[in-house]
Protein backbone atom coordinates (compact mmCIF):
# COMPACT_ATOMS: atom_id res chain seq x y z
CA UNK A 1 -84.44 79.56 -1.86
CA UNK A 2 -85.69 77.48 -4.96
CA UNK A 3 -89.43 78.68 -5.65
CA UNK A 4 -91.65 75.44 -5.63
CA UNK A 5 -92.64 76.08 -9.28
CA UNK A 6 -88.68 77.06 -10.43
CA UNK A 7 -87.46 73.27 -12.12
CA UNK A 8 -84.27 71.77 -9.92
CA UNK A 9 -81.17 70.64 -11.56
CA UNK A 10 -82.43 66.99 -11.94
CA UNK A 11 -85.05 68.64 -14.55
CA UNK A 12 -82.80 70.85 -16.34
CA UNK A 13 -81.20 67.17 -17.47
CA UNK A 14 -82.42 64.95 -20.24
CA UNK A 15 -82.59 62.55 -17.65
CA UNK A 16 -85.90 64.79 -17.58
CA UNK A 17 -88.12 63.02 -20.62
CA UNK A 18 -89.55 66.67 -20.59
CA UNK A 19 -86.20 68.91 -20.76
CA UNK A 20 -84.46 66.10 -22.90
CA UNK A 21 -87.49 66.37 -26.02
CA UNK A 22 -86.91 70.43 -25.73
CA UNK A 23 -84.93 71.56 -23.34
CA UNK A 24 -86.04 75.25 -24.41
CA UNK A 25 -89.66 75.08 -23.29
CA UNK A 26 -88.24 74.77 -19.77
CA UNK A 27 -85.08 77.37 -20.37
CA UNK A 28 -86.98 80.34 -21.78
CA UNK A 29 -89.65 80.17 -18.83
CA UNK A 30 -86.57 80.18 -16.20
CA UNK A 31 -84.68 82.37 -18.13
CA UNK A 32 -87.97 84.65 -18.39
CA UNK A 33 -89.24 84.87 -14.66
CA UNK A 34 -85.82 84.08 -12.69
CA UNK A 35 -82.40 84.23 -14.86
CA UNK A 36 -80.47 84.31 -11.29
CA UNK A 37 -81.70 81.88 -9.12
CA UNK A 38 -80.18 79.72 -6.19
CA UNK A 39 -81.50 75.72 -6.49
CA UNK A 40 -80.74 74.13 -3.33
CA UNK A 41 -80.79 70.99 -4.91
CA UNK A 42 -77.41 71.61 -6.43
CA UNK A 43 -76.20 74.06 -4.23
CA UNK A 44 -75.41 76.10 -6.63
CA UNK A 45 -77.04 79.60 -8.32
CA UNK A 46 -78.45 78.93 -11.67
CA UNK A 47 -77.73 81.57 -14.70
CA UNK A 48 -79.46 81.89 -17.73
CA UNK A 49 -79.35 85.13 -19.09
CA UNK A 50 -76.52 85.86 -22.05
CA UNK A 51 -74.96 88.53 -20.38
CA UNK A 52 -74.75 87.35 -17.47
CA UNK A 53 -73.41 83.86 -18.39
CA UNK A 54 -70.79 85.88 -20.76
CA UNK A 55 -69.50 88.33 -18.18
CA UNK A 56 -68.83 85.57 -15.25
CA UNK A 57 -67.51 82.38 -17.74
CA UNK A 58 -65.12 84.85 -18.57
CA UNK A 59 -64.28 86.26 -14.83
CA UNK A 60 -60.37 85.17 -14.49
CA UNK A 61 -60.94 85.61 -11.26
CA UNK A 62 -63.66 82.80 -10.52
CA UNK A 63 -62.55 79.53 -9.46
CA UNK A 64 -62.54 76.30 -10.92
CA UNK A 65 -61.47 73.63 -8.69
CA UNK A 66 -64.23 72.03 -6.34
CA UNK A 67 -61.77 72.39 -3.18
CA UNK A 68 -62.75 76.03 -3.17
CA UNK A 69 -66.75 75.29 -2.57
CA UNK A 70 -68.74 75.12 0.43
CA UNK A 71 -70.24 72.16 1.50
CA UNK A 72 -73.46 73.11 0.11
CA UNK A 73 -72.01 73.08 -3.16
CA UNK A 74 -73.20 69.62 -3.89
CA UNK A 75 -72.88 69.09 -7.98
CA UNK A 76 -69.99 71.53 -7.79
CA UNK A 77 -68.13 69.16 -5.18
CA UNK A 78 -69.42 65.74 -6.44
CA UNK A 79 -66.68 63.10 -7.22
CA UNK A 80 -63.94 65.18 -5.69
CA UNK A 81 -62.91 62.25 -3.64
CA UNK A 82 -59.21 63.07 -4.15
CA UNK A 83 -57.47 61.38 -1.32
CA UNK A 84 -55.53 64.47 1.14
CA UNK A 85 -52.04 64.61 0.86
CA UNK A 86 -52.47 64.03 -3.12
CA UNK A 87 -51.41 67.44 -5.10
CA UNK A 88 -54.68 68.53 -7.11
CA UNK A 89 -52.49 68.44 -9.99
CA UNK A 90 -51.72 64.89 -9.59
CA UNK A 91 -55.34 64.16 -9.15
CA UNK A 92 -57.11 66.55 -11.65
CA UNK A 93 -57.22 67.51 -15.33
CA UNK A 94 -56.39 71.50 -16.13
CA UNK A 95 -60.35 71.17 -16.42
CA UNK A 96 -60.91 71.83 -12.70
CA UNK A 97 -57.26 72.98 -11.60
CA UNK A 98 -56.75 76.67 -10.66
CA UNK A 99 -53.86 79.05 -10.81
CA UNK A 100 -50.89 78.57 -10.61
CA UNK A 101 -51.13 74.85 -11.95
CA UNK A 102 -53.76 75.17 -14.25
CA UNK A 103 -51.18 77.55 -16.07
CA UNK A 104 -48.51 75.94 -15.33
CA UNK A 105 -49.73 72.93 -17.31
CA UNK A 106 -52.13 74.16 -20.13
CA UNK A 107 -49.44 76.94 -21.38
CA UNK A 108 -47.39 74.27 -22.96
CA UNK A 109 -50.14 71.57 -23.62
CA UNK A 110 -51.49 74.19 -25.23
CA UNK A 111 -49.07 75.30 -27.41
CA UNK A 112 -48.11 71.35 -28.55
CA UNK A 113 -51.70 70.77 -29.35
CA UNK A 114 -52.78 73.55 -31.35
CA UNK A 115 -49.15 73.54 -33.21
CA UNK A 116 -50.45 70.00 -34.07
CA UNK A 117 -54.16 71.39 -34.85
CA UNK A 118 -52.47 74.08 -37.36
CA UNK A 119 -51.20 71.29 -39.47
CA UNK A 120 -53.80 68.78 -39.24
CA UNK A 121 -56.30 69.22 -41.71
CA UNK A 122 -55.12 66.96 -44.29
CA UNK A 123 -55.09 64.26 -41.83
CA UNK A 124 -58.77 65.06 -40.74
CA UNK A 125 -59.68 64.49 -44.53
CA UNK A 126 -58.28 61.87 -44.83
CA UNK A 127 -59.90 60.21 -41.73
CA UNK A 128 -63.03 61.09 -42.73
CA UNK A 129 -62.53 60.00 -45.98
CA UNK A 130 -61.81 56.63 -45.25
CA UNK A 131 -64.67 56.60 -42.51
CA UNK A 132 -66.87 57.71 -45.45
CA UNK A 133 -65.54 54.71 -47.58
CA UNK A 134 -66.53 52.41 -44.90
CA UNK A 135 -69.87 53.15 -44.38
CA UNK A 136 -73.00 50.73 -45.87
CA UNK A 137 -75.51 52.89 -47.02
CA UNK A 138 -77.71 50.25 -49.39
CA UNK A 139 -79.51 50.51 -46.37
CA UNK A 140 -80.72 52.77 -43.88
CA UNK A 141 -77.88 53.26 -41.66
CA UNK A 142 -77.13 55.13 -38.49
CA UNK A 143 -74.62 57.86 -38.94
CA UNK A 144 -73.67 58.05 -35.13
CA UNK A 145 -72.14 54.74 -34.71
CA UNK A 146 -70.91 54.79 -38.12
CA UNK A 147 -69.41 58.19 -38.85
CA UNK A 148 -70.13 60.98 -36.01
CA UNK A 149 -68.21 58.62 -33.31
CA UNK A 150 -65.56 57.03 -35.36
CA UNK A 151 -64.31 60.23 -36.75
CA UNK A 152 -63.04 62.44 -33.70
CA UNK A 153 -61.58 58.85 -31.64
CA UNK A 154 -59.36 58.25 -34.84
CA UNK A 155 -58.43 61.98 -35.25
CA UNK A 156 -57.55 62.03 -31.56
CA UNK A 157 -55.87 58.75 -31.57
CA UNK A 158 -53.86 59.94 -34.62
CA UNK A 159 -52.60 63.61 -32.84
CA UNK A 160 -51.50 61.02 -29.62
CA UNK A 161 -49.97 58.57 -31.80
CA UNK A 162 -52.21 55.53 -30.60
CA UNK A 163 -51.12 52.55 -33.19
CA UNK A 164 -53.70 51.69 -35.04
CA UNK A 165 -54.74 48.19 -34.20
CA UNK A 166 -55.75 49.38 -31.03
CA UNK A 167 -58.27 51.97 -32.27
CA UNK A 168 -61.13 49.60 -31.10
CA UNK A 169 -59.84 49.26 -27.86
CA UNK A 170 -58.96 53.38 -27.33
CA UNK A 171 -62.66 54.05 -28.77
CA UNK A 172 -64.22 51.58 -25.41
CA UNK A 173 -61.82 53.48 -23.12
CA UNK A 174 -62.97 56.64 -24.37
CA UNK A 175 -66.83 55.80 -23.88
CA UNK A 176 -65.91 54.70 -20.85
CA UNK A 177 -64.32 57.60 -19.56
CA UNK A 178 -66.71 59.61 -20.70
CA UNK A 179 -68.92 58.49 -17.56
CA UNK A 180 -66.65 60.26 -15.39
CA UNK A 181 -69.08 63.79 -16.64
CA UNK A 182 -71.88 61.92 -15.62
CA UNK A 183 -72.58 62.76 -11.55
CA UNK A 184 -75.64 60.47 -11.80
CA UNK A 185 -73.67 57.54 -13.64
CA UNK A 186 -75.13 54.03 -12.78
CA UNK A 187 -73.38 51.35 -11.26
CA UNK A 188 -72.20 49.95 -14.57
CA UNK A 189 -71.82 53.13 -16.12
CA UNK A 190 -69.47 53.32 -12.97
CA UNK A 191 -67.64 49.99 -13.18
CA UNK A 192 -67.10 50.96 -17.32
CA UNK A 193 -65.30 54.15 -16.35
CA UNK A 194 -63.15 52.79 -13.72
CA UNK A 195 -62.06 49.89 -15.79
CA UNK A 196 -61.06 52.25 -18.70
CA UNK A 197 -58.97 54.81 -16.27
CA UNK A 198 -56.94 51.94 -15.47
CA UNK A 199 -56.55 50.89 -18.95
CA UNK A 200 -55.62 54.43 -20.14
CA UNK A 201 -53.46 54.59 -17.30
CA UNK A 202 -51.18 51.71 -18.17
CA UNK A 203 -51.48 53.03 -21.99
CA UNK A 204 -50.24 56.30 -21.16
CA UNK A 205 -47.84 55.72 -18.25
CA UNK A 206 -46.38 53.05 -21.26
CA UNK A 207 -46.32 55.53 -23.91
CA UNK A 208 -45.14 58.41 -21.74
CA UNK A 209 -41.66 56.21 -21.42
CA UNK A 210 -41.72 54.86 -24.54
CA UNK A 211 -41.87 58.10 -26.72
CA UNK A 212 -38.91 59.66 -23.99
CA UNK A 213 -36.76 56.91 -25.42
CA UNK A 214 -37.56 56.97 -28.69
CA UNK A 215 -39.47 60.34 -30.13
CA UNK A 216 -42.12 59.83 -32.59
CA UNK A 217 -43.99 62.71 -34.72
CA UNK A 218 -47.05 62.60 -32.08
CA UNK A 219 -48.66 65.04 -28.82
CA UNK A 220 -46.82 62.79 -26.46
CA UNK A 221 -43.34 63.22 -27.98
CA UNK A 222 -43.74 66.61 -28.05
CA UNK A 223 -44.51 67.23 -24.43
CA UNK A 224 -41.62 64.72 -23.11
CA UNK A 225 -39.56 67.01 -25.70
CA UNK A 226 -41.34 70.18 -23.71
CA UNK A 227 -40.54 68.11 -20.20
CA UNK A 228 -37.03 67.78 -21.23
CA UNK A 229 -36.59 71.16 -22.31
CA UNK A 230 -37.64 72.76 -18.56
CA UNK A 231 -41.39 72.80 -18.70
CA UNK A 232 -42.94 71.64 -14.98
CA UNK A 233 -44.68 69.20 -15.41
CA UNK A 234 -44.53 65.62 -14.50
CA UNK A 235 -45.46 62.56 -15.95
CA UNK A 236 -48.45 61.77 -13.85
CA UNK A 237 -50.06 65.49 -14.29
CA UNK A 238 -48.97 64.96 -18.66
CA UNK A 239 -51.16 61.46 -18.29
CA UNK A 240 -53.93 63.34 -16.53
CA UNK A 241 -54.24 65.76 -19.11
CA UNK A 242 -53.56 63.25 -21.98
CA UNK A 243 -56.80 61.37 -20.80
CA UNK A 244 -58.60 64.62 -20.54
CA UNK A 245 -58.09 65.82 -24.11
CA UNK A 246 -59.06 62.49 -25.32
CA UNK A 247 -62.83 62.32 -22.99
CA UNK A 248 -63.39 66.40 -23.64
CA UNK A 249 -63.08 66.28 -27.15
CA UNK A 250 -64.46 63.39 -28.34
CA UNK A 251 -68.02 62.95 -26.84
CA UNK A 252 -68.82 66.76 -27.67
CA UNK A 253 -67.55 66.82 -31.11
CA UNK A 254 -69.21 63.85 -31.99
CA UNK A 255 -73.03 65.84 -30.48
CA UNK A 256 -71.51 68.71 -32.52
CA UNK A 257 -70.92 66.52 -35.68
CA UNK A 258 -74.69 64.82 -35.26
CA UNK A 259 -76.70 68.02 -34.25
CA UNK A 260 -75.59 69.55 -37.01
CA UNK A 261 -76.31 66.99 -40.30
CA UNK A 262 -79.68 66.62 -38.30
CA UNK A 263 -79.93 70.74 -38.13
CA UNK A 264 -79.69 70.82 -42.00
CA UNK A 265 -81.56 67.92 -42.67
CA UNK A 266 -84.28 69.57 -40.92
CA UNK A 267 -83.27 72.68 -42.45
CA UNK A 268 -82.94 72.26 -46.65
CA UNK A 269 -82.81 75.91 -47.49
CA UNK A 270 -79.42 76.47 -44.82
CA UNK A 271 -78.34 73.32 -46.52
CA UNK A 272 -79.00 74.72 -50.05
CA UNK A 273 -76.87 77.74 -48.85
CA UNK A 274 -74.14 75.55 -47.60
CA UNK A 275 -74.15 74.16 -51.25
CA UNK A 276 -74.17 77.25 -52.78
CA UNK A 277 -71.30 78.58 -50.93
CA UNK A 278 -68.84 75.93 -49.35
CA UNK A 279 -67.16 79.01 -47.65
CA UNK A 280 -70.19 79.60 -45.21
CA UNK A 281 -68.69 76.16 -43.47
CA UNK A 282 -67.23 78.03 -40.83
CA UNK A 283 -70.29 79.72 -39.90
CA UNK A 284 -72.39 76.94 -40.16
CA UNK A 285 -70.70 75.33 -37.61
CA UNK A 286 -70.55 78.56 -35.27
CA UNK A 287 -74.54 78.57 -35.89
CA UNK A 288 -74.55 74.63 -34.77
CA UNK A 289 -72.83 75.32 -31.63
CA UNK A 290 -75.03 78.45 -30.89
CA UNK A 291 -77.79 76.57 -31.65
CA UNK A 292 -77.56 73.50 -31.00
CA UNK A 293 -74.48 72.97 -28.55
CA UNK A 294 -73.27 69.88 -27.17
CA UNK A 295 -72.20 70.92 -23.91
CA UNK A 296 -75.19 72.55 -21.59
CA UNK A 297 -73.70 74.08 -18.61
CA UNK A 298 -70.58 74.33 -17.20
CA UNK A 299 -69.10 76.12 -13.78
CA UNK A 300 -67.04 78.25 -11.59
CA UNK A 301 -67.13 79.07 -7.63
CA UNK A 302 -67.09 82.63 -6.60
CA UNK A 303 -63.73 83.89 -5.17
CA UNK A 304 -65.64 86.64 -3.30
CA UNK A 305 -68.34 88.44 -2.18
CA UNK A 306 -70.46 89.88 -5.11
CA UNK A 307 -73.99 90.74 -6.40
CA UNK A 308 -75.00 89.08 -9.89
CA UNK A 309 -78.28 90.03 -11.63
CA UNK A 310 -79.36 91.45 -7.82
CA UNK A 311 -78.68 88.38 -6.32
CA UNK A 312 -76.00 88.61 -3.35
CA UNK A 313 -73.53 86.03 -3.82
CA UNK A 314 -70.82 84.65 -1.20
CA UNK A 315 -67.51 83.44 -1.60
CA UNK A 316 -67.02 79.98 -1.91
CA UNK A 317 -70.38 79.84 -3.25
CA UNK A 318 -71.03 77.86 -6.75
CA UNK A 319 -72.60 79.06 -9.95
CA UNK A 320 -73.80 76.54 -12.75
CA UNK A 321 -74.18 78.82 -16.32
CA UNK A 322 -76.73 77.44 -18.58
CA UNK A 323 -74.91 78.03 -22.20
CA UNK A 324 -77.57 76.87 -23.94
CA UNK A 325 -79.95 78.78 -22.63
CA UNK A 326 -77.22 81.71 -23.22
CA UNK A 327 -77.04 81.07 -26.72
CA UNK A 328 -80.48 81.84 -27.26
CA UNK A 329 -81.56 84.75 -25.39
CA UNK A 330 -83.46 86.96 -27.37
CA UNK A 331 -81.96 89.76 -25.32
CA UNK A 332 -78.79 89.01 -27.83
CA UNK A 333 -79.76 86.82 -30.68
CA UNK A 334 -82.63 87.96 -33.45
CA UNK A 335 -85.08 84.96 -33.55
CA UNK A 336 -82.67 82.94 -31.40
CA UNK A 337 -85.03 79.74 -32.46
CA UNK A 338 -84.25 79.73 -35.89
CA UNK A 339 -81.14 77.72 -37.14
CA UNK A 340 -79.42 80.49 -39.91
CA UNK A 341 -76.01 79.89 -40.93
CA UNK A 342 -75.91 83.12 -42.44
CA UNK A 343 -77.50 85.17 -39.18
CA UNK A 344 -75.40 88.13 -37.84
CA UNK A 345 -72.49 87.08 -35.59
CA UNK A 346 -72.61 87.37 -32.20
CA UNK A 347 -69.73 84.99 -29.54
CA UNK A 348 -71.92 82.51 -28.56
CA UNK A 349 -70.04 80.91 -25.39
CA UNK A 350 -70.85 77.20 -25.76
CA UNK A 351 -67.30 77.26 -25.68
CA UNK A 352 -66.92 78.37 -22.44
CA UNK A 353 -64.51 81.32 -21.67
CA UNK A 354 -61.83 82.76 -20.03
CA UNK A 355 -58.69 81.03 -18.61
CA UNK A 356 -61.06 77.95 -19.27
CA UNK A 357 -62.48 78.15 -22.49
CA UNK A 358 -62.01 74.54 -24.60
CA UNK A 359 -58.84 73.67 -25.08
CA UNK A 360 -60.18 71.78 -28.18
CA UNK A 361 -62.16 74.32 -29.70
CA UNK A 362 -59.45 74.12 -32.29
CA UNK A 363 -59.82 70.56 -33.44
CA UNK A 364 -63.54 70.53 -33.36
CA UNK A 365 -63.74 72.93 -35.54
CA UNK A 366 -61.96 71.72 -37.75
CA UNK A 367 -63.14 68.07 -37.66
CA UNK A 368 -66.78 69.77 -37.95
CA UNK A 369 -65.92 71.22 -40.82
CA UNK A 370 -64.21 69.00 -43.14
CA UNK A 371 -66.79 66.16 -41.78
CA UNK A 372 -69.96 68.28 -42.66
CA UNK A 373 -68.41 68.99 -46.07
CA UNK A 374 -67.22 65.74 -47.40
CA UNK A 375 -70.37 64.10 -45.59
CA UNK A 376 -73.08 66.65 -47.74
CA UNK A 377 -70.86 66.24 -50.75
CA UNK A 378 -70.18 61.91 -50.61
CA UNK A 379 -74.17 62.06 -50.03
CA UNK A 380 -75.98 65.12 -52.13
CA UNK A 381 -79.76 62.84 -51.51
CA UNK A 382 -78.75 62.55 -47.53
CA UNK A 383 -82.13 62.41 -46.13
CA UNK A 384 -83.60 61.08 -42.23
CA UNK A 385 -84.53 57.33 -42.65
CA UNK A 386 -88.01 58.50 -40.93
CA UNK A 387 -88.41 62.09 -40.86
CA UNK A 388 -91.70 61.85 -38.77
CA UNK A 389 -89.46 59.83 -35.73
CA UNK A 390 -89.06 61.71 -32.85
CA UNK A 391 -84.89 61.77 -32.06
CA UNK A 392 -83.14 59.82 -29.61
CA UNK A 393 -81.49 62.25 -27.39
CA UNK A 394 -78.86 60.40 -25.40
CA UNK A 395 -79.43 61.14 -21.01
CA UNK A 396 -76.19 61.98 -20.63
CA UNK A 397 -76.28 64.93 -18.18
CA UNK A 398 -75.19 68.57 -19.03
CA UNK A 399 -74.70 67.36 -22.66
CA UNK A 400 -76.99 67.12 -25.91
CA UNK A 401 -76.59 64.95 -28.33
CA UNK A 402 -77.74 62.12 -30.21
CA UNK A 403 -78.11 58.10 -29.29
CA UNK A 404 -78.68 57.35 -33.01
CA UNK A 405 -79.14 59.31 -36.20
CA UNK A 406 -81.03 57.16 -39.14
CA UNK A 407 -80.38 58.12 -42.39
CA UNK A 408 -80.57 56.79 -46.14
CA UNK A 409 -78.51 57.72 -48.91
């Protein structure tokens, strides 16, 4: 049981004021006195520690899918409302499907996507280029709504072929959507989401048929190409998984791409490194999503009886990991508090792992990249409108990142 003094999973939220101004503070102390623990609240056994995070996100042979958790398993199990008699592959993203479907389906998304990703870097740049061009800066100006949200919609949009002139509308589906990772979404937060699944329903179902007809040089085309050439899966389990990629990716790259100009803003010395030597991009980013990740926790359900960090564990029984409390355990990182682009590497796993880990790990890295550059490069006197205001976290559960980010050129 939860000791009365151990914080539930309500207050490991920023819908905590307390967790969401420093989410550490509370993460250290649990991590400290009880790195296993079972909250009740959840119904699930919390995990804190590095290596213990690291070996089970990684376990192939943890579940994913909800339908495998006990009862008791209550933020493991909420929202799987999935009417019986629906396959779970008709009625879930490869995010919570298990073997054999979650294979059967990511192999070839998979390989579509990140052929796409291996040949997309010119049309990141040029993206953020023109997102760049657009932005006002003869005042102060919030980079969020101008830049960090923008930028992975439109590179998403571009890798599904969405036309254009309907970038505004894909952007509100894709906040909306985005609701369906909140378990403690409001009524209206509820109505949003529900009207955008329809509307990305219709879109997809549309452009599913459309692109089997005629072929265009876009995601979709290539898996109706894949679908035609023998690959099992159907067109209700490709929309699924369209809608998926477009809600995982773009709400955590844009954290990724704001926690990380405010990192160096608050950090001039790793940004005078970055200056100095361009090339240290790709571990400035790694450093961001040690440091400051956009994703908090994620899951699995155990598949069997087992002990972790001397706690017995049954099957069917749910673990939530902690990955940013992971990422800086001082059992693995040297002066896991301060932000060093140029630390030692160590994996940190705000990626997840194992069969699991981000499909677009990929794409946000590269989007990270080429924004951070172009952005410190369009801007060299980049500085926060009010240095002494304290952030605006969004409350957003399990993730971190930022309402607004003020900033004058």
């Amino acid at each position: 049981m939860t000791s009365p003094d151990l914080p539930n999973i309500l207050q490991l939220t920023p819908l905590d004021p307390g967790y969401r101004a420093d989410p550490h503070a509370v993460l250290d102390d649990l991590r400290a006195r009880r790195p296993v623990h079972r909250d009740e609240t959840a119904g699930s056994f919390i995990l804190t520690r590095y290596d213990d995070v690291r070996a089970l996100v990684s376990d192939r042979t943890l579940w994913r899918d909800p339908i495998n958790a006990e009862p008791a398993a209550r933020l493991s199990r909420s929202g799987d409302d999935i009417p019986e008699g629906v396959p779970r592959s008709e009625a879930a993203s490869i995010l919570t499907l298990d073997d054999p479907d979650h294979a059967r389906i990511r192999q070839p998304l998979t390989q579509a996507f990140y052929a796409r990703i291996a040949r997309f870097r010119p049309e990141v740049e040029r993206i953020v280029a023109e997102t760049l061009d657009r932005l006002d800066t003869t005042a102060p100006f919030d980079l969020m709504a101008s830049f960090c949200v923008p930028v992975p919609i439109d590179a998403i949009a571009a890798i599904l072929g969405v036309d254009h002139a309907r970038l505004a509308e894909f952007r509100d589906w894709s906040e909306g959507l985005i609701q369906s990772l909140n378990p403690f979404r409001t009524p209206d937060q509820t109505a949003h989401m529900e009207r955008a699944s329809a509307a990305l329903t219709d879109y997809f179902t549309r452009a599913i048929a459309e692109r089997r007809a005629e072929p265009r040089d876009d995601l979709i085309s290539d898996m109706t190409r894949l679908q035609a050439q023998g690959e099992p899966i159907n067109d209700i389990e490709l929309r699924i998984n369209l809608t998926a990629l477009l809600v995982g990716g773009n709400l955590t790259t844009t954290d990724l791409i704001g926690n990380a100009v405010r990192l160096f803003l608050l950090n001039p010395g790793e940004l005078a490194k970055l200056r100095a030597n361009p090339d240290l991009i790709g571990a400035a980013v790694e450093e961001t999503l040690r440091y400051e990740p956009p994703v908090d926790a994620t899951g699995r359900i155990a598949s069997r009886d087992m002990q972790v960090g001397g706690c017995p564990v049954k099957a069917a029984q749910a673990f939530t990991f902690f990955l940013r409390a992971a990422n800086r355990d001082p059992e693995r990182f040297d002066d896991p508090h301060r932000f060093d682009i140029t630390r030692a590497r160590h994996p940190h796993v705000a990626f997840g792992g194992g069969a699991h880990i981000c499909i677009g790990a990929p794409l946000a890295r590269v989007e990270a990249q080429v924004a951070l550059i172009k952005l410190f490069d369009r801007f060299p006197n980049l500085r926060l409108a009010d240095p002494d205001a304290p952030p605006v976290w969004r409350t957003l559960p399990f993730f971190r990142g930022l309402e607004r980010l003020d900033l004058v050129a």
